[in-house]
Protein backbone atom coordinates (compact mmCIF):
# COMPACT_ATOMS: atom_id res chain seq x y z
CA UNK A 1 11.19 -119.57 139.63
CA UNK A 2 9.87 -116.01 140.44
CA UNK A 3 13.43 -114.91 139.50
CA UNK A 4 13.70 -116.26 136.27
CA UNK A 5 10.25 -115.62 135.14
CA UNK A 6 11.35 -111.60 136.26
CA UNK A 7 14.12 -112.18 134.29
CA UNK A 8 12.28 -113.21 131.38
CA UNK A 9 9.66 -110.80 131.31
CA UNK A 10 12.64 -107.95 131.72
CA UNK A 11 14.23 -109.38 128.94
CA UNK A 12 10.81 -109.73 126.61
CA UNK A 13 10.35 -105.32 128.04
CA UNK A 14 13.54 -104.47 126.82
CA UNK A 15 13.63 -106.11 123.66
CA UNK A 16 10.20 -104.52 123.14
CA UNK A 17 11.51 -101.08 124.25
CA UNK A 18 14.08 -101.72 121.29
CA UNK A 19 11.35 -102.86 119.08
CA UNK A 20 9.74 -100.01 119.92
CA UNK A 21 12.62 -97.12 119.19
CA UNK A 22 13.38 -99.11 115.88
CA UNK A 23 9.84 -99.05 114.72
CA UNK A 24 9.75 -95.05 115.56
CA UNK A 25 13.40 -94.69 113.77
CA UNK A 26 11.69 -96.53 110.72
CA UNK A 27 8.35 -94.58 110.60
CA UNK A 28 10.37 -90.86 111.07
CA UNK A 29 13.09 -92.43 108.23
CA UNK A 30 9.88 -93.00 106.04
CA UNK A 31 8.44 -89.86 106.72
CA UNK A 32 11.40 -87.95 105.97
CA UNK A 33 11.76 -90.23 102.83
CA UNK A 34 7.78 -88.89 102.36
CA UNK A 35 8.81 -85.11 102.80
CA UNK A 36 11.29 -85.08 100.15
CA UNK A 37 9.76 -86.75 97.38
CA UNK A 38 6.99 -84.61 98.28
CA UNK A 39 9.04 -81.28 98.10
CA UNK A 40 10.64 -82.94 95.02
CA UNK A 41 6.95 -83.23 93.31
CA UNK A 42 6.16 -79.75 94.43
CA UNK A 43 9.11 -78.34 92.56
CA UNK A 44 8.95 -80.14 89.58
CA UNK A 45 5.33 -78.76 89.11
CA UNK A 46 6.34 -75.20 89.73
CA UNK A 47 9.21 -75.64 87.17
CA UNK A 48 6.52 -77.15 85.07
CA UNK A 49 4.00 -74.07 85.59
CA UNK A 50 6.84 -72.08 84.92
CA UNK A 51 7.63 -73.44 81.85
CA UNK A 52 3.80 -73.15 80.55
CA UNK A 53 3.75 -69.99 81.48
CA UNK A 54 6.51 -68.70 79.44
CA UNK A 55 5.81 -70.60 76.44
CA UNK A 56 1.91 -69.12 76.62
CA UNK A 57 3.77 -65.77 76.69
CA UNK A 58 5.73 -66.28 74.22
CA UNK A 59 2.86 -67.73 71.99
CA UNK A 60 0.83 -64.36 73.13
CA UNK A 61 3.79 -62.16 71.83
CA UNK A 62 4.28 -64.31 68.73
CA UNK A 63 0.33 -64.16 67.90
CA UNK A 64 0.52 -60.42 68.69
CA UNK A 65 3.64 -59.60 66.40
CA UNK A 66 2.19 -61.61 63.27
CA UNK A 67 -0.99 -59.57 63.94
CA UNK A 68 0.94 -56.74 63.79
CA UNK A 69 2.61 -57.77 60.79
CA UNK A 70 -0.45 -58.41 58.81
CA UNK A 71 -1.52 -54.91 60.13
CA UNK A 72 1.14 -53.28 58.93
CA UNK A 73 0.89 -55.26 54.90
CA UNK A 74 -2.75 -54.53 54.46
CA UNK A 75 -2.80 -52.11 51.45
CA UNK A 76 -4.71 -49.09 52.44
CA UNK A 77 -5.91 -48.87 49.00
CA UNK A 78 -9.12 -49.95 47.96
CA UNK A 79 -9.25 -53.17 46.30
CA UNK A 80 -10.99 -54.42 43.11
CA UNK A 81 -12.36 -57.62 41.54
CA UNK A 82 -10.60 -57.84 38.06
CA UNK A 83 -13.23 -60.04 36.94
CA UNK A 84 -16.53 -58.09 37.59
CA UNK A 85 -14.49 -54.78 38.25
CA UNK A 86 -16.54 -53.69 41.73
CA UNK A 87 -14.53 -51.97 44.19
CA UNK A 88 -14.78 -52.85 47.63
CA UNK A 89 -12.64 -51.19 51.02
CA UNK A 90 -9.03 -51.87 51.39
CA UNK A 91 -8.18 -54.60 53.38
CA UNK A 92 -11.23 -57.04 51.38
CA UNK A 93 -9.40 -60.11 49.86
CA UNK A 94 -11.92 -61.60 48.14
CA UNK A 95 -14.59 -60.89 45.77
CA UNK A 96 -18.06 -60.93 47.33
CA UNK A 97 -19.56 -61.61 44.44
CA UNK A 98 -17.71 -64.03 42.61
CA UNK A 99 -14.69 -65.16 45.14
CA UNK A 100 -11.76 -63.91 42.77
CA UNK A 101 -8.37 -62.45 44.39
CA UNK A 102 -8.87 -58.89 44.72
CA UNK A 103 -6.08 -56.53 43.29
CA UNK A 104 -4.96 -53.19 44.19
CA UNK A 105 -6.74 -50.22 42.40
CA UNK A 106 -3.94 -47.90 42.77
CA UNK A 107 -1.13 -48.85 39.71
CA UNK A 108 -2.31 -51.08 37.74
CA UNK A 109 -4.07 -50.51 34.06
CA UNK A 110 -7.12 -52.20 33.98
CA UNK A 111 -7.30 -54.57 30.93
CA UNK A 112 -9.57 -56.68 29.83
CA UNK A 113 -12.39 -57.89 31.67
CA UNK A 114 -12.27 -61.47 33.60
CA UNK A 115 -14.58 -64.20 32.81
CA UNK A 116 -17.33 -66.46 35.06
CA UNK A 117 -18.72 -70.06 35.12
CA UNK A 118 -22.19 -70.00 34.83
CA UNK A 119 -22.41 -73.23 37.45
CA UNK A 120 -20.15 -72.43 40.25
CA UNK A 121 -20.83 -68.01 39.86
CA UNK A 122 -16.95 -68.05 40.42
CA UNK A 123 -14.83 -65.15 38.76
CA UNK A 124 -11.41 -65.93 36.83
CA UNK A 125 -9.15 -63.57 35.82
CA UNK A 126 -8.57 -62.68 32.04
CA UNK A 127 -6.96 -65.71 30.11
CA UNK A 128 -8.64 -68.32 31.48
CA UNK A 129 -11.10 -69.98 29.44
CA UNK A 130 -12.53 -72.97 31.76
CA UNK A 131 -13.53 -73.63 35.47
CA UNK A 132 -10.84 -75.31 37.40
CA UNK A 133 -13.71 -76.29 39.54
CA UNK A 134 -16.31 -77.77 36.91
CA UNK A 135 -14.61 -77.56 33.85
CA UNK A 136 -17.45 -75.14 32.48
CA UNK A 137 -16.64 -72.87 30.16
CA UNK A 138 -16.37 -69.45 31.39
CA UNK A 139 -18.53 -66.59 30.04
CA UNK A 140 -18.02 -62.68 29.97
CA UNK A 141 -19.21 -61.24 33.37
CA UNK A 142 -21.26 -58.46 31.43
CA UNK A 143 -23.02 -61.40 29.95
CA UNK A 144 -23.51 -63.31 32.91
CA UNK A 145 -25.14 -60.15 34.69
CA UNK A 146 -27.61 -59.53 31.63
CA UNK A 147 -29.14 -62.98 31.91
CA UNK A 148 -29.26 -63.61 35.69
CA UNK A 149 -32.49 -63.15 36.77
CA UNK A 150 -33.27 -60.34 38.96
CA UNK A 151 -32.80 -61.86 42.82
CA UNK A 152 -36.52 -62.04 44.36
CA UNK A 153 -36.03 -60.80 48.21
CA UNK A 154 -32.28 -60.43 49.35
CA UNK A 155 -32.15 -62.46 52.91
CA UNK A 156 -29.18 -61.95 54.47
CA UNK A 157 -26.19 -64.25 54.18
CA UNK A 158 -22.77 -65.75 56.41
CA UNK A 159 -20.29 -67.21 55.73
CA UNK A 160 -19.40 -70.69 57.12
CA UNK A 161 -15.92 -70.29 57.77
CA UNK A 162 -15.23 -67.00 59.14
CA UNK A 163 -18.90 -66.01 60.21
CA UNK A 164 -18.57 -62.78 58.63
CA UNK A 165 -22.74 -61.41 57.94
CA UNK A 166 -23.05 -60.10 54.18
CA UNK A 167 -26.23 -58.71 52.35
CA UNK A 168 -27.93 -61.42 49.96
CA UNK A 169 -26.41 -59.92 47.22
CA UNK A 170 -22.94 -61.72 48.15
CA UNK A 171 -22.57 -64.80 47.15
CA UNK A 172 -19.00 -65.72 48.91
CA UNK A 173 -16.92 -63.82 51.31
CA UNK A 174 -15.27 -61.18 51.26
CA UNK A 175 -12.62 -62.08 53.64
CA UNK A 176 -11.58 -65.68 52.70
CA UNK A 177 -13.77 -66.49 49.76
CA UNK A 178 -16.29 -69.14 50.92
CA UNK A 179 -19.42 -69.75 49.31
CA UNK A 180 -22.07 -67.84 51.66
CA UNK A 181 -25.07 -69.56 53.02
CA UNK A 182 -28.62 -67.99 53.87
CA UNK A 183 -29.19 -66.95 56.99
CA UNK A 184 -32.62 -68.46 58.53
């Protein structure tokens, strides 16, 4: 009886010495299983990172050339207002005064006078008779001036869009031709 209980407790050790090695096989298999999908993920991100990277550097260059480009097709003439026929610096779009499309001084003839709506203070270039805005019709800018009132004290003013700071004589800006707001 002592014999085959030995033998049946040497039987239960080695199949738990096999039990044993299998489990160990099984938890390095995992682990290895584990490693790679973990240097897999690691690569994948640094391809990924990569790939960010370049396309931020090429967005940088791409930013940087059109900068460059606009640089280079600024007239570096000054510019005037063929409505109210101010001059302002070269590279000014817009009319500060009445948000028309600013024109080259240099080359061309000056001809008649443009026109403004007395409810929106926008100026139109010569030809056009009515506000696309209100549907006012427009009047002469010389006669516009002569019956504004004389502005009591000139706050300063910025624009919304850009946050360019003009004087309160501006009413829109001279960059992109917003209507200004008072500064507080």
């Amino acid at each position: 009886m002592v014999a085959g209980a030995s033998l049946l407790l040497a039987i239960l050790a080695v199949l738990g010495v096999r039990r044993s090695r299998r489990a160990t096989a099984i938890a390095r298999e995992a682990e290895a299983r584990h490693e790679e999908k973990l240097a897999e993920f690691e690569a994948r991100k640094r391809e990924k990172e990569a790939a960010h990277a370049a396309q931020m550097q090429a967005h940088l260059e791409s930013v940087k050339r059109a900068q460059d480009a606009v640089t280079k097709q600024a007239p570096q003439e000054p510019m005037v207002c063929p409505s109210c026929r101010r001059e302002y610096p070269p590279g000014s779009t817009f009319c500060p005064a009445d948000a028309n499309r600013l024109i080259p001084l240099a080359g061309h003839e000056m001809g008649p006078a443009g026109a403004i709506c007395p409810t929106s203070k926008r100026g139109f270039n010569p030809g056009v008779s009515r506000c696309p805005h209100d549907g006012a019709e427009l009047v002469p800018y010389a006669m516009m001036r002569a019956l504004a009132p004389a502005p009591a004290v000139t706050k300063g003013k910025i624009c919304p869009t850009c946050g360019g700071r003009f004087d309160g004589t501006a009413g829109f800006c001279g960059k992109d031709g917003t209507a200004l707001v008072l500064l507080n």
